[in-house]
N, C-alpha and C. Protein backbone atom coordinates (compact mmCIF):
# COMPACT_ATOMS: atom_id res chain seq x y z
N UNK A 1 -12.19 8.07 6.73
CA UNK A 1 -10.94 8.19 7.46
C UNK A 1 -10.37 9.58 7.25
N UNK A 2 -9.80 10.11 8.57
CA UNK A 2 -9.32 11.55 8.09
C UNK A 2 -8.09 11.46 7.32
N UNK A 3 -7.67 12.32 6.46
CA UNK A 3 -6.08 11.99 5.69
C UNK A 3 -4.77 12.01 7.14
N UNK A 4 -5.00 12.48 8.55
CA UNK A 4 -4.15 12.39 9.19
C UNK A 4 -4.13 11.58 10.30
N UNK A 5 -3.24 10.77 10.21
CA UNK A 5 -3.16 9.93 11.26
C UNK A 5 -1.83 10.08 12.48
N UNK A 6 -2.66 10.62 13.69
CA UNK A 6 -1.52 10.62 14.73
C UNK A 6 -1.60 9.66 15.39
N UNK A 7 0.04 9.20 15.38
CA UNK A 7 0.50 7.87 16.22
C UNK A 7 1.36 8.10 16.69
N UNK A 8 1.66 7.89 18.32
CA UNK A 8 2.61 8.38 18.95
C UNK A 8 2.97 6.74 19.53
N UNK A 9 4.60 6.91 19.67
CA UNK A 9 5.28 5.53 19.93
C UNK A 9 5.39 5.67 21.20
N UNK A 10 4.95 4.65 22.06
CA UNK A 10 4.84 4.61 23.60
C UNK A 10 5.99 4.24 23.92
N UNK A 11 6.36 2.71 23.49
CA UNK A 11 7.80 1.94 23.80
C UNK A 11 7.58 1.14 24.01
N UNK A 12 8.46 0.09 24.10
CA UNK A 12 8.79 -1.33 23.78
C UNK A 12 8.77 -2.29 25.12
N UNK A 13 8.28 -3.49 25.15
CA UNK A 13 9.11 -4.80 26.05
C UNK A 13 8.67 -5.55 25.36
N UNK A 14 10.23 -6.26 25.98
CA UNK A 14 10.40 -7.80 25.32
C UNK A 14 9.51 -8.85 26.25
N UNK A 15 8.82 -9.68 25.08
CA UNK A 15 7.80 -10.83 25.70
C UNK A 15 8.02 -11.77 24.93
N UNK A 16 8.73 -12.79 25.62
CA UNK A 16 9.19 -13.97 25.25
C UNK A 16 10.08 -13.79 24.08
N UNK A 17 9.70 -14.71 22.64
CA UNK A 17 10.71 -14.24 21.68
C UNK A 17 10.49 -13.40 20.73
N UNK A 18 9.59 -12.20 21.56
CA UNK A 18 9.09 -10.97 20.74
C UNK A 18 9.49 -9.59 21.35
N UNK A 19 9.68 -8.87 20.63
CA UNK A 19 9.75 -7.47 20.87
C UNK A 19 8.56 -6.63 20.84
N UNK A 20 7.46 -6.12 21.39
CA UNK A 20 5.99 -5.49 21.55
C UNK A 20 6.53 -4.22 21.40
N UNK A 21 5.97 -3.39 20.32
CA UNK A 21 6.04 -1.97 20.00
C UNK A 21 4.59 -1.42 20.39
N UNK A 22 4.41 -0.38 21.45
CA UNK A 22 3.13 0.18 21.54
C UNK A 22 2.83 1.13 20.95
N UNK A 23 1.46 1.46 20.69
CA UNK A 23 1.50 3.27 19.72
C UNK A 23 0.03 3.25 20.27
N UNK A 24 -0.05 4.36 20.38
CA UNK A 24 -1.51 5.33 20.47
C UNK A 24 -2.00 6.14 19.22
N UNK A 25 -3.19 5.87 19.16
CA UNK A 25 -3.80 6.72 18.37
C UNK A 25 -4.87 7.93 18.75
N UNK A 26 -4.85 8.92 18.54
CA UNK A 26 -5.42 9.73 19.12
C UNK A 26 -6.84 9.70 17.63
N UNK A 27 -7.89 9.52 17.91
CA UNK A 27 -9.07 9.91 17.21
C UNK A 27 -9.26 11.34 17.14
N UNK A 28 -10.31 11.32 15.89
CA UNK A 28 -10.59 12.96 16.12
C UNK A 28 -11.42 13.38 17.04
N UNK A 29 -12.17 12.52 17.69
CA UNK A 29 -13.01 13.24 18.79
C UNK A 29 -12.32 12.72 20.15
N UNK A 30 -10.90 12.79 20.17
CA UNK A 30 -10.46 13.28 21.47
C UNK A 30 -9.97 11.52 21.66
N UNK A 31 -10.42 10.63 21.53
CA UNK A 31 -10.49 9.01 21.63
C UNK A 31 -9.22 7.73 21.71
N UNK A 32 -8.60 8.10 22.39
CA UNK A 32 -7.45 7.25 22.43
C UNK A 32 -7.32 5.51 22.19
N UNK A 33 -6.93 4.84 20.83
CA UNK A 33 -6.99 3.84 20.58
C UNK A 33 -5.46 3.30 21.02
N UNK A 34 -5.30 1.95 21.31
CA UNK A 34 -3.84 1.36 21.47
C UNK A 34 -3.54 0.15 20.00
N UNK A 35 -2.65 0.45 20.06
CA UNK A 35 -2.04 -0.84 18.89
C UNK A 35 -0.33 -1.23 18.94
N UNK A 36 -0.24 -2.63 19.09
CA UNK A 36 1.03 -3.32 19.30
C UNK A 36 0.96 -3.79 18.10
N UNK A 37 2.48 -4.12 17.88
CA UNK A 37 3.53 -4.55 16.78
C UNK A 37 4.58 -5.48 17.18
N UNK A 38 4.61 -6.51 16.85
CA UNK A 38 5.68 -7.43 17.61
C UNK A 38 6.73 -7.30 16.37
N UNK A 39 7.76 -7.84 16.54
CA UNK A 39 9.42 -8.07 15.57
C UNK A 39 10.04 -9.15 16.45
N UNK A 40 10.51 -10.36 16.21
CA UNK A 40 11.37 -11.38 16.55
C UNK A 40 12.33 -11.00 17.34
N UNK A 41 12.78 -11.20 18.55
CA UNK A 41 13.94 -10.91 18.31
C UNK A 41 14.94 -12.15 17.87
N UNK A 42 14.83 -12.86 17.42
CA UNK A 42 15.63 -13.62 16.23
C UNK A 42 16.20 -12.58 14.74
N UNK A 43 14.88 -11.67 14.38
CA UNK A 43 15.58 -10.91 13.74
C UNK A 43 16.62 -10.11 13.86
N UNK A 44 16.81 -9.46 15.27
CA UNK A 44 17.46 -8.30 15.89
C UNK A 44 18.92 -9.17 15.92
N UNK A 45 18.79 -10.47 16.49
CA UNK A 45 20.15 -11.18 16.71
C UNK A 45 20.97 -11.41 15.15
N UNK A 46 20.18 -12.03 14.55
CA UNK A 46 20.47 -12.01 12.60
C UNK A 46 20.46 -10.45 11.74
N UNK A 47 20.33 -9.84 12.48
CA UNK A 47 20.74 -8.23 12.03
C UNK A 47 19.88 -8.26 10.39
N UNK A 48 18.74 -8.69 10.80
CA UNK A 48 17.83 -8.24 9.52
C UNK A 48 16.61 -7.31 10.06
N UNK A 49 17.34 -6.56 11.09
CA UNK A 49 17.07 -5.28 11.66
C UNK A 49 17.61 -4.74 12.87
N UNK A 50 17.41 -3.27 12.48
CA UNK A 50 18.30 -2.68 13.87
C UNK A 50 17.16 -1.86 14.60
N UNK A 51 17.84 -2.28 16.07
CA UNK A 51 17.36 -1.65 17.13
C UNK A 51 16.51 -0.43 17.02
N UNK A 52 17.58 1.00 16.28
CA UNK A 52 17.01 2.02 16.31
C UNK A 52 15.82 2.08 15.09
N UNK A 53 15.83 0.92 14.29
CA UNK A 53 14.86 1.11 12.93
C UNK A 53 13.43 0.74 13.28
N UNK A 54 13.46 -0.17 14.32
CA UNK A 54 11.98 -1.06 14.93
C UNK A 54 10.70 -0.31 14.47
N UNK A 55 10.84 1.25 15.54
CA UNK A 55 9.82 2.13 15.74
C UNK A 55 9.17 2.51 14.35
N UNK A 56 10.10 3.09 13.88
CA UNK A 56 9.88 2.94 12.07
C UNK A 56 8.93 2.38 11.62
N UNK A 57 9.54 0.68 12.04
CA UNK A 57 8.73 -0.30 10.80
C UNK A 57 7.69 -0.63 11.33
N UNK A 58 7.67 -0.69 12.74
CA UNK A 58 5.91 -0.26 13.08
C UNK A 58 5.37 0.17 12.77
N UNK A 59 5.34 1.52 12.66
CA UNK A 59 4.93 3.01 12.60
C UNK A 59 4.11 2.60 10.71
N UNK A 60 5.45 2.42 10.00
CA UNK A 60 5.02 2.03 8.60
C UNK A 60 3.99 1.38 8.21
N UNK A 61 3.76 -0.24 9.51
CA UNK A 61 2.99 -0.76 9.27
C UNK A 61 1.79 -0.16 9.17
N UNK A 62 1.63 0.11 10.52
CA UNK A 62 0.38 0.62 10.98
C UNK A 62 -0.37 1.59 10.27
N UNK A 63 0.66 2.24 9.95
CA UNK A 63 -0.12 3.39 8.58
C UNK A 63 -0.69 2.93 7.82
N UNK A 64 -0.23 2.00 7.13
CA UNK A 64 -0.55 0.95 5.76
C UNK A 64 -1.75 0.37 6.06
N UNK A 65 -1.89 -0.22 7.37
CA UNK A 65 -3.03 -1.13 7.84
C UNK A 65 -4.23 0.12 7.46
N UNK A 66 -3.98 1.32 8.53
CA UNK A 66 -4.86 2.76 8.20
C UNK A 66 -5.23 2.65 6.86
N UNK A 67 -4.71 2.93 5.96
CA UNK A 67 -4.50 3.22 4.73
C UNK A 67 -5.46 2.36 3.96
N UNK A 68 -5.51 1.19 4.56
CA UNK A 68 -6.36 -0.23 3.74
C UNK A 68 -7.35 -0.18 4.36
N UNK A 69 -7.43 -0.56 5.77
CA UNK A 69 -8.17 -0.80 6.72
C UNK A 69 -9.27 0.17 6.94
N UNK A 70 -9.42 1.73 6.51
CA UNK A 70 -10.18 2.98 7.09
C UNK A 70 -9.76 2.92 8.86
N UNK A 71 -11.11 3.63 9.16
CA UNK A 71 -10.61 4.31 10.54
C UNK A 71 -10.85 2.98 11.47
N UNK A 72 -11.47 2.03 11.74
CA UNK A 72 -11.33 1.17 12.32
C UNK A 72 -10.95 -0.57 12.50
N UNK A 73 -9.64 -0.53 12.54
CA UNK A 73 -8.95 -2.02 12.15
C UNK A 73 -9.28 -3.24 12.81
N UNK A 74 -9.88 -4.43 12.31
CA UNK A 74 -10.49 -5.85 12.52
C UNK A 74 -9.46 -6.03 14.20
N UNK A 75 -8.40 -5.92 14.49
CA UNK A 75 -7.39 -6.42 15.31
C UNK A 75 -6.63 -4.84 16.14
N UNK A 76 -5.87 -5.23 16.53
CA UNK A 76 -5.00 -4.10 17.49
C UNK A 76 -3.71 -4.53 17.53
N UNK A 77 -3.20 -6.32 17.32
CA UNK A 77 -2.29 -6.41 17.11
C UNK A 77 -1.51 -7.05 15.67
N UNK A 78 -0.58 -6.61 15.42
CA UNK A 78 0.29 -7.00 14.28
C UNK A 78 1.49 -7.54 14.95
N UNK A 79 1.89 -8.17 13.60
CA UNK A 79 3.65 -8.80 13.86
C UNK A 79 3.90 -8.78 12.30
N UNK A 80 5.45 -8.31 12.35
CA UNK A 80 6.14 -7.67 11.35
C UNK A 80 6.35 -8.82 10.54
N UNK A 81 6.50 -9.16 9.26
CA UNK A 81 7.11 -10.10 8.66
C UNK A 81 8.00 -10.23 8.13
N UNK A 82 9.18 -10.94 8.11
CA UNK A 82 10.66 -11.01 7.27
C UNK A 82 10.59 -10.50 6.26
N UNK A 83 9.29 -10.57 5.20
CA UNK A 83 9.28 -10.11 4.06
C UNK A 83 9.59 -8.25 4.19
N UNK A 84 8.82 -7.88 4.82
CA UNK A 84 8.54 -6.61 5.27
C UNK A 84 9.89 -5.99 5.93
N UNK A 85 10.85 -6.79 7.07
CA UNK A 85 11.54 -6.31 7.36
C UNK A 85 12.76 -6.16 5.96
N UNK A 86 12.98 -7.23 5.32
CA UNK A 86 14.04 -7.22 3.51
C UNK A 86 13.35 -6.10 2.92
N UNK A 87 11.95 -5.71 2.96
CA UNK A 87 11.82 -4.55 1.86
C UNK A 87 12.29 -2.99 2.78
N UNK A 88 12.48 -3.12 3.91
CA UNK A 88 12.74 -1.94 4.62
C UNK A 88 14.21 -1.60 4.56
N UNK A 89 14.58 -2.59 4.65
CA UNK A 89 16.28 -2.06 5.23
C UNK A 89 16.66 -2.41 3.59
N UNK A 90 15.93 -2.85 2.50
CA UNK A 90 16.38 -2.79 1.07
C UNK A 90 16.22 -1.33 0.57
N UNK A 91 15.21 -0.67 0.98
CA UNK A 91 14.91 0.98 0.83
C UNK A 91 15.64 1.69 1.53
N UNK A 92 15.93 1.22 2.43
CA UNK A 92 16.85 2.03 4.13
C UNK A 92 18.00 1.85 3.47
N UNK A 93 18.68 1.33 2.69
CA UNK A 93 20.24 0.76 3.00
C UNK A 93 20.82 1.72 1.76
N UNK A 94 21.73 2.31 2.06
CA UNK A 94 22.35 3.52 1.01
C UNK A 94 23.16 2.19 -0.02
N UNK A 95 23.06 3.04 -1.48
CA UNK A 95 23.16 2.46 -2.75
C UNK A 95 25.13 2.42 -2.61
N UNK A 96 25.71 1.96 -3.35
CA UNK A 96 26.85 2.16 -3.21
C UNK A 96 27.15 2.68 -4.33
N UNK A 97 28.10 3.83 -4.58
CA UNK A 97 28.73 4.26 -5.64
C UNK A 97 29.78 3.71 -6.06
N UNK A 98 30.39 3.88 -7.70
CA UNK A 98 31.24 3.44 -8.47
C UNK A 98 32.52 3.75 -7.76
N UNK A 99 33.37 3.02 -7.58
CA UNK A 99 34.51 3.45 -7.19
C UNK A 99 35.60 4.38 -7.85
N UNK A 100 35.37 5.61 -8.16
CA UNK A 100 36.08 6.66 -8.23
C UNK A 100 37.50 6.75 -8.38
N UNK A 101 38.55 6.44 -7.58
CA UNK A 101 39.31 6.36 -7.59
C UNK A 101 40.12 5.36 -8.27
N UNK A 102 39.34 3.80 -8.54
CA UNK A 102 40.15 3.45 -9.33
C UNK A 102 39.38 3.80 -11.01
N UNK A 103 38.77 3.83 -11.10
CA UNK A 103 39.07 4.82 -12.34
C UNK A 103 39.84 5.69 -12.73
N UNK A 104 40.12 6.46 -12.41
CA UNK A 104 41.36 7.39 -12.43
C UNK A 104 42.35 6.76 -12.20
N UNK A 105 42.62 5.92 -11.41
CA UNK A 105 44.02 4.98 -11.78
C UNK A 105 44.19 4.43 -13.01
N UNK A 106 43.01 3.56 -13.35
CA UNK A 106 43.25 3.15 -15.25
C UNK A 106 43.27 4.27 -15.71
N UNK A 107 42.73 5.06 -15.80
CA UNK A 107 43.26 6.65 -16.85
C UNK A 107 44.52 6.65 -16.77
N UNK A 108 45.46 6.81 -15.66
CA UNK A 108 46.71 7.25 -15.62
C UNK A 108 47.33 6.88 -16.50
N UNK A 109 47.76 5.24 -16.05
CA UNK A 109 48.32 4.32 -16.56
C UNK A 109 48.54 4.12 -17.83
């Protein structure tokens, strides 16, 4: 497998109670492969993902599959799993900081 993998995101329709993410792969000898990614949209409605993140967690997958798989994968299509979508938006989701200000209020006081 070469270390680079280009995948370009085609775009989306909704089929039935799925969302289909398309991507192309360009081979090194010129060779255009296709691969879909479905996501619920049950998830999208339960906001255990957003709209603009989809492409992403495709994209992620598919690498990973690369990554395991070498240059040619058993299938063409995937579907995302809940598990997968909780570890994304658990990495995606900014940490929250200590609240600042009331600290300095107990100091005052």
């Amino acid at each position: 497998m070469s270390d680079t993998i280009v995948l370009q995101y085609v775009g989306f329709e909704t089929r039935g109670a799925v969302r289909e993410y398309t991507f192309t792969r360009r081979e090194s000898g010129g060779e255009i492969s296709e691969y879909f990614v479905t996501i619920a949209n049950a998830a999208f409605v339960a906001h255990r993902v957003r709209y603009q993140d989809a492409p992403d967690i495709c994209s992620l997958r598919l690498r990973r599959e690369f990554a395991t798989g070498g240059d040619h994968l058993p299938s063409a299509r995937f579907s995302i799993t809940d598990a997968e979508l909780a570890d994304y938006m658990e990495a995606h989701t900014p940490k929250q900081k200590p609240n600042v200000s009331l600290d300095r209020k107990d100091k005052e006081s």
